[in-house]
C-alpha atoms as a PDB file:
ATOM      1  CA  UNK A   1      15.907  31.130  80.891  1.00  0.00           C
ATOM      2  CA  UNK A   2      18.264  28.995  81.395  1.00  0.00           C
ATOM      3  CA  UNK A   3      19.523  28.798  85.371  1.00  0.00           C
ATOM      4  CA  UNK A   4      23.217  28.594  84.448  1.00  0.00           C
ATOM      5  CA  UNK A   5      23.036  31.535  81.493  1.00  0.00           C
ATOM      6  CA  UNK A   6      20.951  33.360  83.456  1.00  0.00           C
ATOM      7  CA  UNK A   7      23.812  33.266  86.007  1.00  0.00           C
ATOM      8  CA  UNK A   8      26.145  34.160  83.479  1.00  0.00           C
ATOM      9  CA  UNK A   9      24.156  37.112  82.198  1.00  0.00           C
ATOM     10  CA  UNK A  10      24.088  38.435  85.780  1.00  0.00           C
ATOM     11  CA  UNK A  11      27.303  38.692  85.670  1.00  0.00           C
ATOM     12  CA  UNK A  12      27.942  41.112  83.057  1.00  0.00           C
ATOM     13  CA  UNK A  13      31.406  41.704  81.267  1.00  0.00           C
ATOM     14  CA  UNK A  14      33.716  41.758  84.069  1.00  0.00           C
ATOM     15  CA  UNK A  15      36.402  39.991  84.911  1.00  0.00           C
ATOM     16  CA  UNK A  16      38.530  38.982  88.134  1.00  0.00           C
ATOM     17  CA  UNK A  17      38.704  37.064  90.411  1.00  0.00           C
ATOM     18  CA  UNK A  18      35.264  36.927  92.165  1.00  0.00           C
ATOM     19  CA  UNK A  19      33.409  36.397  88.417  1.00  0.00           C
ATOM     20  CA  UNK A  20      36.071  33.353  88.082  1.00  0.00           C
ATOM     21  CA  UNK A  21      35.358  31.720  91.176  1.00  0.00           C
ATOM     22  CA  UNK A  22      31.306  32.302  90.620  1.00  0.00           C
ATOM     23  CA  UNK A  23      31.527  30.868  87.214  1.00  0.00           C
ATOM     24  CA  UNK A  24      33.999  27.921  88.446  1.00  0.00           C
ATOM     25  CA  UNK A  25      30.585  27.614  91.028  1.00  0.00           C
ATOM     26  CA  UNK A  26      28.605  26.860  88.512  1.00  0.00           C
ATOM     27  CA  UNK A  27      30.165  23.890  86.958  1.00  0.00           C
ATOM     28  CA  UNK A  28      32.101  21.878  90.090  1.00  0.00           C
ATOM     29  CA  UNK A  29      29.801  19.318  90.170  1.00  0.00           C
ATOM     30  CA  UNK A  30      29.332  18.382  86.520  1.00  0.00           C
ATOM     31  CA  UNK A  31      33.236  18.650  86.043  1.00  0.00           C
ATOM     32  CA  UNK A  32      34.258  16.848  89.535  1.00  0.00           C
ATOM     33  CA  UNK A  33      31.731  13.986  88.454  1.00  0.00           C
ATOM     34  CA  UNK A  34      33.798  13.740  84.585  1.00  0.00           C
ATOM     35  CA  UNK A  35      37.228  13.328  86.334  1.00  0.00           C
ATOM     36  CA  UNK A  36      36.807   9.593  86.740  1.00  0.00           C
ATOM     37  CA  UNK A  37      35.147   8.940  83.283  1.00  0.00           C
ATOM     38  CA  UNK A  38      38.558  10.017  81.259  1.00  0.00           C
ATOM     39  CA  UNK A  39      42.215   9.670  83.525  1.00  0.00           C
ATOM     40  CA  UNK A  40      45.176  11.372  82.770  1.00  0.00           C
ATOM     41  CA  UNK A  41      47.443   8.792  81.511  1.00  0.00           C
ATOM     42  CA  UNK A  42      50.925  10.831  82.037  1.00  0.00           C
ATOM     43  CA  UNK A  43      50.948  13.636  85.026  1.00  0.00           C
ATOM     44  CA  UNK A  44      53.650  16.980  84.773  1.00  0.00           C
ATOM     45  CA  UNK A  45      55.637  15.529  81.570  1.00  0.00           C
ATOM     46  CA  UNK A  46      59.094  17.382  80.843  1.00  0.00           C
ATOM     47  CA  UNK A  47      59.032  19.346  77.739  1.00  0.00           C
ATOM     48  CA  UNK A  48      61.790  21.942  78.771  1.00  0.00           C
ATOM     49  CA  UNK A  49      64.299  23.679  81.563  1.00  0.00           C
ATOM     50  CA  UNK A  50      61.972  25.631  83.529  1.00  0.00           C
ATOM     51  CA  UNK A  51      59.586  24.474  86.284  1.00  0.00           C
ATOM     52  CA  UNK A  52      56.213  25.563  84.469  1.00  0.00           C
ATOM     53  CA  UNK A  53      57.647  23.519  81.000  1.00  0.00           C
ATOM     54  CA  UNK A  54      55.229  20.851  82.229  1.00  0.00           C
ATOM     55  CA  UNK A  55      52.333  19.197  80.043  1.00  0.00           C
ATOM     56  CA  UNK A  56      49.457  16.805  81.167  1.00  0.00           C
ATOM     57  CA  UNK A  57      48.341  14.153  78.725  1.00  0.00           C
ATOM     58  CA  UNK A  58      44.784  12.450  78.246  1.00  0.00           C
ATOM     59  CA  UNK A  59      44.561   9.320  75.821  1.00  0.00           C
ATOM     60  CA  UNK A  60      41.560   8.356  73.812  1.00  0.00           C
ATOM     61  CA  UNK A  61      40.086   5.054  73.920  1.00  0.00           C
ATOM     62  CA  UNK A  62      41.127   2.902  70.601  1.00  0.00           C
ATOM     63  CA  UNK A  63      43.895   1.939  68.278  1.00  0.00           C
ATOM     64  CA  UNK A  64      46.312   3.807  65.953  1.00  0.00           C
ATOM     65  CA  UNK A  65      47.761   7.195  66.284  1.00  0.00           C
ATOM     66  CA  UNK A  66      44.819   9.912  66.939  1.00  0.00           C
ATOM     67  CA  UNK A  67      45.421  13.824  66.426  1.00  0.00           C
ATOM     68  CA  UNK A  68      46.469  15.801  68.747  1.00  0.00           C
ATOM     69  CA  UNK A  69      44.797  18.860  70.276  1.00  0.00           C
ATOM     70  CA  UNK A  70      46.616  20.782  72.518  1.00  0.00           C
ATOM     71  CA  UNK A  71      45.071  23.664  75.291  1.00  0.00           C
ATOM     72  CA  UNK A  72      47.022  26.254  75.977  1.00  0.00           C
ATOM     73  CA  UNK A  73      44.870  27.903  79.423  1.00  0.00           C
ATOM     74  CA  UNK A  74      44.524  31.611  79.927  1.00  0.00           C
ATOM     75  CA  UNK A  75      45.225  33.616  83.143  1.00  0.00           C
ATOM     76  CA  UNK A  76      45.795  37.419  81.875  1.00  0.00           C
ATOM     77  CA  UNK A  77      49.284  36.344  81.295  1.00  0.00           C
ATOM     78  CA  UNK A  78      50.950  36.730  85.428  1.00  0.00           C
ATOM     79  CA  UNK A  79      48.841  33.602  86.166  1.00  0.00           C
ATOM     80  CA  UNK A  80      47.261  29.846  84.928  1.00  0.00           C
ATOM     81  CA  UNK A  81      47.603  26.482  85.483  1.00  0.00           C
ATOM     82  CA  UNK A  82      46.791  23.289  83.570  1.00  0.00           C
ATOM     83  CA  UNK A  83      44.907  21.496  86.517  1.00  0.00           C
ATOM     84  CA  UNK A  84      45.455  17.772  86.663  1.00  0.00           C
ATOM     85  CA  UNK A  85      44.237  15.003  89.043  1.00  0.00           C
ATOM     86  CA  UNK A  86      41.936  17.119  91.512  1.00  0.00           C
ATOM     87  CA  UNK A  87      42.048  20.260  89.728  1.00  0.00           C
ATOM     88  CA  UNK A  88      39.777  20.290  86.978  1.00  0.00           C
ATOM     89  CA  UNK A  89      39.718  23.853  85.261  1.00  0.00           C
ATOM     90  CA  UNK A  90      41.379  23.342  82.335  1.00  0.00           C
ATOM     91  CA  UNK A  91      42.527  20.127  82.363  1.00  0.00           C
ATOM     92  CA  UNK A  92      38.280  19.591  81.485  1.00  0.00           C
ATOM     93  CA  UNK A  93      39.761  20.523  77.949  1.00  0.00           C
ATOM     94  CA  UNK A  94      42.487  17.470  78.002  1.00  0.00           C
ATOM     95  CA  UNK A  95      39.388  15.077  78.933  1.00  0.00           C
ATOM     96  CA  UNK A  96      37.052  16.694  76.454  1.00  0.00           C
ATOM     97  CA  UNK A  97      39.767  15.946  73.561  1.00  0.00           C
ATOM     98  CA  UNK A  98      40.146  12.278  75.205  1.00  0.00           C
ATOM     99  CA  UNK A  99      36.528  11.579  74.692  1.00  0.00           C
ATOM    100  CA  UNK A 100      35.923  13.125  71.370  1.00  0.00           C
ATOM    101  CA  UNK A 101      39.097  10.382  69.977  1.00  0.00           C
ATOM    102  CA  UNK A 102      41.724  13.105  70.404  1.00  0.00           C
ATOM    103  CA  UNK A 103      45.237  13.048  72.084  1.00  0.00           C
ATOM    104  CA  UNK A 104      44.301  15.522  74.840  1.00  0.00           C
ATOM    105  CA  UNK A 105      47.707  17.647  75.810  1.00  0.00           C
ATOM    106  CA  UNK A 106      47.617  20.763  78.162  1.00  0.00           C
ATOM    107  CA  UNK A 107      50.166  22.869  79.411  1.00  0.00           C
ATOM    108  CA  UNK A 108      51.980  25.333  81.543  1.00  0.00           C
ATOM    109  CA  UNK A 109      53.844  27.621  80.680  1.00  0.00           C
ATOM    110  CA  UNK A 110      56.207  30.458  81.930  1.00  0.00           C
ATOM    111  CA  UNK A 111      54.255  33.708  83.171  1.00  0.00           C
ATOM    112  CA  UNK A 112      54.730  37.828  83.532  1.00  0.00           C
ATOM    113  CA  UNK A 113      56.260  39.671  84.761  1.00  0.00           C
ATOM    114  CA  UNK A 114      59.746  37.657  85.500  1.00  0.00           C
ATOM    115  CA  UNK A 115      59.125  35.706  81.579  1.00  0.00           C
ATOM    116  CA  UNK A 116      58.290  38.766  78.883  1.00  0.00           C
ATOM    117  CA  UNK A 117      57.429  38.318  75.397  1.00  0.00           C
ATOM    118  CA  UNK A 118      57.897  36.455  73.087  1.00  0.00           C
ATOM    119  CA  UNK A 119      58.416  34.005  75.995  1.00  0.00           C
ATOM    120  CA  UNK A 120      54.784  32.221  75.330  1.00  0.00           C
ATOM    121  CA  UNK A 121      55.276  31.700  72.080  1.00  0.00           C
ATOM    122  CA  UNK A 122      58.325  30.087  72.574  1.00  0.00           C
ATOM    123  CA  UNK A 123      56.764  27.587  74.984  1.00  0.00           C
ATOM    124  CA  UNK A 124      54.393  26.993  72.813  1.00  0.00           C
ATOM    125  CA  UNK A 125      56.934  25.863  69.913  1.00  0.00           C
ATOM    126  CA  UNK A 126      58.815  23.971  72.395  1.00  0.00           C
ATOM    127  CA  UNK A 127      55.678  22.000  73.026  1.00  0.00           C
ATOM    128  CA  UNK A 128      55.096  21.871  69.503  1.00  0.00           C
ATOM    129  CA  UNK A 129      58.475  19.890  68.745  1.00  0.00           C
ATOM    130  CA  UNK A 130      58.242  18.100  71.811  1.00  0.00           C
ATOM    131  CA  UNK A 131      54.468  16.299  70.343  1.00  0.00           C
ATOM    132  CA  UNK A 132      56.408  15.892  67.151  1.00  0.00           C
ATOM    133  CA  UNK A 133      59.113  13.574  68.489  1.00  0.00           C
ATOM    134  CA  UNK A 134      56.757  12.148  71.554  1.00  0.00           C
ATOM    135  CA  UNK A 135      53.456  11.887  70.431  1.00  0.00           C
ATOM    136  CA  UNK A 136      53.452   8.536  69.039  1.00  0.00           C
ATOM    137  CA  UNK A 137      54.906   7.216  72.258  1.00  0.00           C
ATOM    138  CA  UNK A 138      51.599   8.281  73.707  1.00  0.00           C
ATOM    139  CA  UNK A 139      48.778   7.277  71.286  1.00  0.00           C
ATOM    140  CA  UNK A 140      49.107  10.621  69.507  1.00  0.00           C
ATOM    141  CA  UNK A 141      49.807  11.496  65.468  1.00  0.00           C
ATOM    142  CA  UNK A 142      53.043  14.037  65.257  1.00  0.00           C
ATOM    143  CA  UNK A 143      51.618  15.284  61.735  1.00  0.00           C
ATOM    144  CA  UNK A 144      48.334  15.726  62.973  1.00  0.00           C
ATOM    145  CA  UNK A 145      48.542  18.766  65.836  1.00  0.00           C
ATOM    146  CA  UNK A 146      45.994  21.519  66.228  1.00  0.00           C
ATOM    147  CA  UNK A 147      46.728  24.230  68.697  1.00  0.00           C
ATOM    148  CA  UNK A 148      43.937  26.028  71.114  1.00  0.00           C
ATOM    149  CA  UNK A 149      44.162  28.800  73.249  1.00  0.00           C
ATOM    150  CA  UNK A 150      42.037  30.579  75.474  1.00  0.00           C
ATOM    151  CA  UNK A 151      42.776  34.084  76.451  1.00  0.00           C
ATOM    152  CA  UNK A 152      46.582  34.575  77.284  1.00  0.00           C
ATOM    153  CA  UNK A 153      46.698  30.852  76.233  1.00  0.00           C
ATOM    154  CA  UNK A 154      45.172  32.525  72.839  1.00  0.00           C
ATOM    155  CA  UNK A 155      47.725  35.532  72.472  1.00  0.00           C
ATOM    156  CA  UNK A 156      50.368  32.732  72.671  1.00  0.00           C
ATOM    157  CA  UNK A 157      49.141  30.307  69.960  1.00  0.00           C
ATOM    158  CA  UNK A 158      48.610  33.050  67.871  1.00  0.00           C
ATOM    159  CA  UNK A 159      52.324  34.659  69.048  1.00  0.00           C
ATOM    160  CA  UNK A 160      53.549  30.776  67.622  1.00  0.00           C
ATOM    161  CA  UNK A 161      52.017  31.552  64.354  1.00  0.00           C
ATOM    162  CA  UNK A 162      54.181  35.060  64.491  1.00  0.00           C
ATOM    163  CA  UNK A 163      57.047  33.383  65.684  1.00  0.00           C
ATOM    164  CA  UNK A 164      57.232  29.928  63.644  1.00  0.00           C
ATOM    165  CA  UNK A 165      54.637  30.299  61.112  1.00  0.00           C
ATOM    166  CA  UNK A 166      52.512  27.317  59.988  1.00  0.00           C
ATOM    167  CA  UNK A 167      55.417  25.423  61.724  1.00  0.00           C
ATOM    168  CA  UNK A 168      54.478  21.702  62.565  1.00  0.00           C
ATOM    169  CA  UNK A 169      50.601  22.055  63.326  1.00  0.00           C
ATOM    170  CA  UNK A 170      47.804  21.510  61.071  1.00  0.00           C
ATOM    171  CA  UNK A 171      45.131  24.545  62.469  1.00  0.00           C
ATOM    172  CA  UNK A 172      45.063  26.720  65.746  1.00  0.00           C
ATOM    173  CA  UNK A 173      41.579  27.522  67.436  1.00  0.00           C
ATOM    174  CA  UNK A 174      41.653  31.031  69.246  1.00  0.00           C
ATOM    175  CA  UNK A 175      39.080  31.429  72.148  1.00  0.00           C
ATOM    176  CA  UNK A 176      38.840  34.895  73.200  1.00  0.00           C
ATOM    177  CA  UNK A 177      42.081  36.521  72.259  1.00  0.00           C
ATOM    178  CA  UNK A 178      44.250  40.242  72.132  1.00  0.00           C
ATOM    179  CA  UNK A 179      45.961  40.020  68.431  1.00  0.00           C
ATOM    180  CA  UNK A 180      46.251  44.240  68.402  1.00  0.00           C
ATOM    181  CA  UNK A 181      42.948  45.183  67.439  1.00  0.00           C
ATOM    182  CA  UNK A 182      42.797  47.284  70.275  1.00  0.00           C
ATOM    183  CA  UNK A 183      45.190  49.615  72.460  1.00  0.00           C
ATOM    184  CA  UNK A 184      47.445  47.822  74.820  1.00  0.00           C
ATOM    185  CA  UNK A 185      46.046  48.072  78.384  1.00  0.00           C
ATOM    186  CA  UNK A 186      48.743  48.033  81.898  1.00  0.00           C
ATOM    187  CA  UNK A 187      48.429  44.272  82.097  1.00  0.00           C
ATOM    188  CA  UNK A 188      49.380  43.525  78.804  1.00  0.00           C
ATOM    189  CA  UNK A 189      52.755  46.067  79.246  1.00  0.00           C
ATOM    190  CA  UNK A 190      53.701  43.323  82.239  1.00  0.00           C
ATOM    191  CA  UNK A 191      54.251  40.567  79.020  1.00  0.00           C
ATOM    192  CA  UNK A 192      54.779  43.502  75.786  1.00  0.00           C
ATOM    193  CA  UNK A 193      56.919  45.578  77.898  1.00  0.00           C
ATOM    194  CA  UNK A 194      57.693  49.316  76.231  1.00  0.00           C
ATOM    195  CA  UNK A 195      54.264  50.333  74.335  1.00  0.00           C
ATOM    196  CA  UNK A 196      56.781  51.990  71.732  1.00  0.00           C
ATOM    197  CA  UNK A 197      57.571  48.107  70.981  1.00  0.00           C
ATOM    198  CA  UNK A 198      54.356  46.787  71.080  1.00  0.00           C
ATOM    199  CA  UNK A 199      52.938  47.203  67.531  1.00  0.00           C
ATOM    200  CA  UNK A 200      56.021  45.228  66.121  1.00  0.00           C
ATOM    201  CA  UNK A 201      55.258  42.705  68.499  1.00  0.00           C
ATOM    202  CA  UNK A 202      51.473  42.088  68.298  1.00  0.00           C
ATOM    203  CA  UNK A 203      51.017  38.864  66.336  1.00  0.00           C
ATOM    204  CA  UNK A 204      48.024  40.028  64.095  1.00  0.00           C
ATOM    205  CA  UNK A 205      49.080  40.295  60.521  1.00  0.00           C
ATOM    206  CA  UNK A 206      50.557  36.444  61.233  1.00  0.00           C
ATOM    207  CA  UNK A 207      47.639  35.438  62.201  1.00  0.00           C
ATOM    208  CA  UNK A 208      45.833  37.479  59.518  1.00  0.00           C
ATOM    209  CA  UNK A 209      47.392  36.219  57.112  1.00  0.00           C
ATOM    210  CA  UNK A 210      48.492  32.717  57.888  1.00  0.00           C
ATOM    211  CA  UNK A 211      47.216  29.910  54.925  1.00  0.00           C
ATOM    212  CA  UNK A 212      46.225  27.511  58.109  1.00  0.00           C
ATOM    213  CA  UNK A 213      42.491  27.243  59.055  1.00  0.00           C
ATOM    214  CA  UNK A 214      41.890  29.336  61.574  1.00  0.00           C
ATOM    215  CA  UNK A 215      38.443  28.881  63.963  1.00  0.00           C
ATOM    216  CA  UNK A 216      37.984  31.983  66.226  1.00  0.00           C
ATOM    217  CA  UNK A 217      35.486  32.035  69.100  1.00  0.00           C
ATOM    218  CA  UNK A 218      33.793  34.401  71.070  1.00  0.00           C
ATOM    219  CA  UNK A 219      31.863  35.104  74.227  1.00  0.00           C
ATOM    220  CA  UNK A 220      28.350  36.809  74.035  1.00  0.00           C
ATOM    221  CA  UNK A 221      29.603  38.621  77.597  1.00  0.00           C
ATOM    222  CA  UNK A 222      32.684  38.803  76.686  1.00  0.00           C
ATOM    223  CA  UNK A 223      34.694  42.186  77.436  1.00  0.00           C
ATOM    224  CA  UNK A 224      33.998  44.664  74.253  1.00  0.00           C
ATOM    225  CA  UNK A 225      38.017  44.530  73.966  1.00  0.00           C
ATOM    226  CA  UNK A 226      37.692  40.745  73.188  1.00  0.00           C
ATOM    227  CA  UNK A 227      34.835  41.433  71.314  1.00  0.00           C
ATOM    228  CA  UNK A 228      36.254  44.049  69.262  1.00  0.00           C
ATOM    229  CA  UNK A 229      39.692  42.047  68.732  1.00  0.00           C
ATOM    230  CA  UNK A 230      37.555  39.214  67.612  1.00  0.00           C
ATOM    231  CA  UNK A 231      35.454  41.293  64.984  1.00  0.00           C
ATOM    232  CA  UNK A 232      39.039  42.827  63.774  1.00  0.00           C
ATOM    233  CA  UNK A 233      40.656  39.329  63.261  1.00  0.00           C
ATOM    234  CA  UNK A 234      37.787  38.480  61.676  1.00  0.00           C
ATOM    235  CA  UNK A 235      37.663  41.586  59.185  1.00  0.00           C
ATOM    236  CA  UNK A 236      41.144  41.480  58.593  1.00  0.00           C
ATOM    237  CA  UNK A 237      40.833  37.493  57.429  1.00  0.00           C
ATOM    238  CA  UNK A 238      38.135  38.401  55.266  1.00  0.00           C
ATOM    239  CA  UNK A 239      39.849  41.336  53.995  1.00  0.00           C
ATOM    240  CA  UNK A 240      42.966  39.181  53.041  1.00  0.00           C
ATOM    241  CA  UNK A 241      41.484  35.989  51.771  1.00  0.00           C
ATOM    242  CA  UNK A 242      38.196  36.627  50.516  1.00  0.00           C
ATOM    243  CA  UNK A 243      36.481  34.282  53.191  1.00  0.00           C
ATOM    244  CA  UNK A 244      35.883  34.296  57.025  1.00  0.00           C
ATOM    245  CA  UNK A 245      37.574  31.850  59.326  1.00  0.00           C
ATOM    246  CA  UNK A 246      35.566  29.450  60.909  1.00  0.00           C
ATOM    247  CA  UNK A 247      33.782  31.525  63.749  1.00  0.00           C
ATOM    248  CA  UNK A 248      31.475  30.971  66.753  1.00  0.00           C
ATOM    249  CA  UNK A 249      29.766  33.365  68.961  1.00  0.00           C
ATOM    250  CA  UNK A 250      29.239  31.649  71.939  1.00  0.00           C
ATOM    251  CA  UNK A 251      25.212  32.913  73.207  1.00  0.00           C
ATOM    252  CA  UNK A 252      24.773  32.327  77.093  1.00  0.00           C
ATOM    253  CA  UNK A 253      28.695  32.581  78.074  1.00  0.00           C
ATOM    254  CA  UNK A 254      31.527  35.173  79.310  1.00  0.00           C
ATOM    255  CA  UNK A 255      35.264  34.854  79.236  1.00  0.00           C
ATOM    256  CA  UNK A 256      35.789  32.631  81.482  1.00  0.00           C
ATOM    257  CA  UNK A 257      32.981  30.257  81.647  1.00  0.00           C
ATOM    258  CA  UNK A 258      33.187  29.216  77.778  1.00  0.00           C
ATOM    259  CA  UNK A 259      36.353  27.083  78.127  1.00  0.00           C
ATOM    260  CA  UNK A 260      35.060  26.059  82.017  1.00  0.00           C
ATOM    261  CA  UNK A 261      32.025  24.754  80.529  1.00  0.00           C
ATOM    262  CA  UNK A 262      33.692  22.282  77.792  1.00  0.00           C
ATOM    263  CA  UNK A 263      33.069  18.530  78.800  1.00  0.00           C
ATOM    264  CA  UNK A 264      30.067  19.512  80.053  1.00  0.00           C
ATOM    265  CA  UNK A 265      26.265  18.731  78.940  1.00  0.00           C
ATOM    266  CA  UNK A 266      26.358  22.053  76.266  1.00  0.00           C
ATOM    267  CA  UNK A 267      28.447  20.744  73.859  1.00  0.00           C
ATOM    268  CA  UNK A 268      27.567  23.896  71.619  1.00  0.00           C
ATOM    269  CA  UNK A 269      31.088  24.646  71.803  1.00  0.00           C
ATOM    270  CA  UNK A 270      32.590  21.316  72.003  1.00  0.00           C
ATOM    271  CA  UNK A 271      31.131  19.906  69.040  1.00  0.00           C
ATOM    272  CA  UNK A 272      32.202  22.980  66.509  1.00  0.00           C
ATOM    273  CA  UNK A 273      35.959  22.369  68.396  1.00  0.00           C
ATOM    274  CA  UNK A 274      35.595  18.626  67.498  1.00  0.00           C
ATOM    275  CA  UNK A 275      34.537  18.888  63.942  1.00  0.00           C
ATOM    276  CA  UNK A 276      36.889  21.388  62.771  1.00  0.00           C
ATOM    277  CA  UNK A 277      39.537  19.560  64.484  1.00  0.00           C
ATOM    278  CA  UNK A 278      38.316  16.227  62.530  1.00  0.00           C
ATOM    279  CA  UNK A 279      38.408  18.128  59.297  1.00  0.00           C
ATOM    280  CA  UNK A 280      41.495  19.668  60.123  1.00  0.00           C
ATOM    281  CA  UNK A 281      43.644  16.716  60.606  1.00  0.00           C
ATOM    282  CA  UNK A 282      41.930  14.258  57.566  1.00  0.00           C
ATOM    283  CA  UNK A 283      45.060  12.098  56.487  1.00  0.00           C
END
């Protein structure tokens, strides 16, 4: 087996903070040896009043206006950060998009418990209409955006589809998300607030039902909630279009590992992200 998957496996289905930091372990030296192979080209851009409405860019390589893929990073919604210049966890996604020909954007954005819902979504629509008026500025088509979340980072792309519909984007890509397949855990109440609220405010039958391509993705040690919310999204699709989403069951990975991973050598993931953005965003 495979030294890194059989790490993985080891680890189960947990999460915190010790599985993080052994499956951050595991790639540090492929990811610290990318950081020089794709820069940032604009640190902690503006795109709103608070201090965590910040957004890293990474520009492709070429002429003419490329599409735009934006990562939205997880963190259990009280915690995340979009890495940057010595930081690589999740800003590995920015310099993924760079080399695949993509306008790489990630973000922050504001966290539980002092910023409650539908606070991500909102950030994520601000960022939205900030790439609409600024993306050519940077190398980056304003008509050709995909959204992609991973975890918390999910629940808020998919909370944008909720809040603003198709809005200005031209797919979203949910890693590993909580749409309200499941029952609402303590965490979540620390974003949803009152449980009598939270059915109303879970952003499934949006995302269920929204016209834009959808591709879902998840972990084969994933938690069985994020298994089970992935499975329901993917029922309820079928059940109200007559077709599955794009989907990916990612063999050899857990929660946190399958976004850590992207850049790297298993571009399992990486390429299915690619080509569904590339067919996504066809002028």
């Amino acid at each position: 087996m495979n030294p890194v998957r059989q790490s993985i496996a080891a680890m189960g289905t947990d999460l915190g903070p010790a599985v993080l930091a052994q499956c951050r372990a595991l790639f540090d030296a492929e990811q610290l040896a990318l950081l020089a192979q794709r820069p940032m080209a604009a640190a902690d851009v503006v795109y709103g009043p608070h201090e965590r409405h910040r957004l890293d860019i990474y520009r492709p390589q070429g002429d003419g206006l490329a599409p735009v893929l934006v990562f939205v990073h997880g963190g259990g919604f009280l915690k995340g950060d979009k890495g940057g210049v010595d930081a690589w966890p999740n800003a590995n996604v920015g310099r993924m998009a760079a080399q695949a020909g993509f306008l790489g954007v990630v973000i922050n954005y504001r966290l539980a418990p002092d910023h409650v819902w539908p606070a991500g979504a909102e950030d994520v629509a601000a960022v939205a209409a900030w790439i609409k008026d600024h993306a050519a500025q940077h190398g980056g088509d304003p008509d050709r955006i995909v959204l992609m979340g991973t975890s918390a980072g999910s629940v808020h792309v998919a909370g944008y589809l909720k809040l603003a519909g198709a809005g200005d984007i031209r797919a979203a890509i949910l890693l590993s998300g909580l749409y309200g397949y499941t029952p609402l855990d303590a965490r979540d109440m620390l974003y949803y607030g009152d449980p009598a609220l939270y059915p109303d405010r879970m952003p499934m039958e949006a995302v269920a039902a929204t016209p834009l391509p959808l591709m879902l993705a998840c972990a084969e040690f994933d938690p069985p909630r994020f298994q089970a919310e992935f499975l329901g999204l993917m029922q309820d699709r079928f059940a109200r279009h007559g077709a599955m989403p794009r989907a990916f069951i990612h063999s050899g990975h857990n929660h946190y590992s399958m976004s850590m991973h992207l850049g790297t050598a298993d571009r399992r993931l990486s390429q299915e992200i690619c080509a569904f953005v590339r067919e996504t965003t066809q002028s």
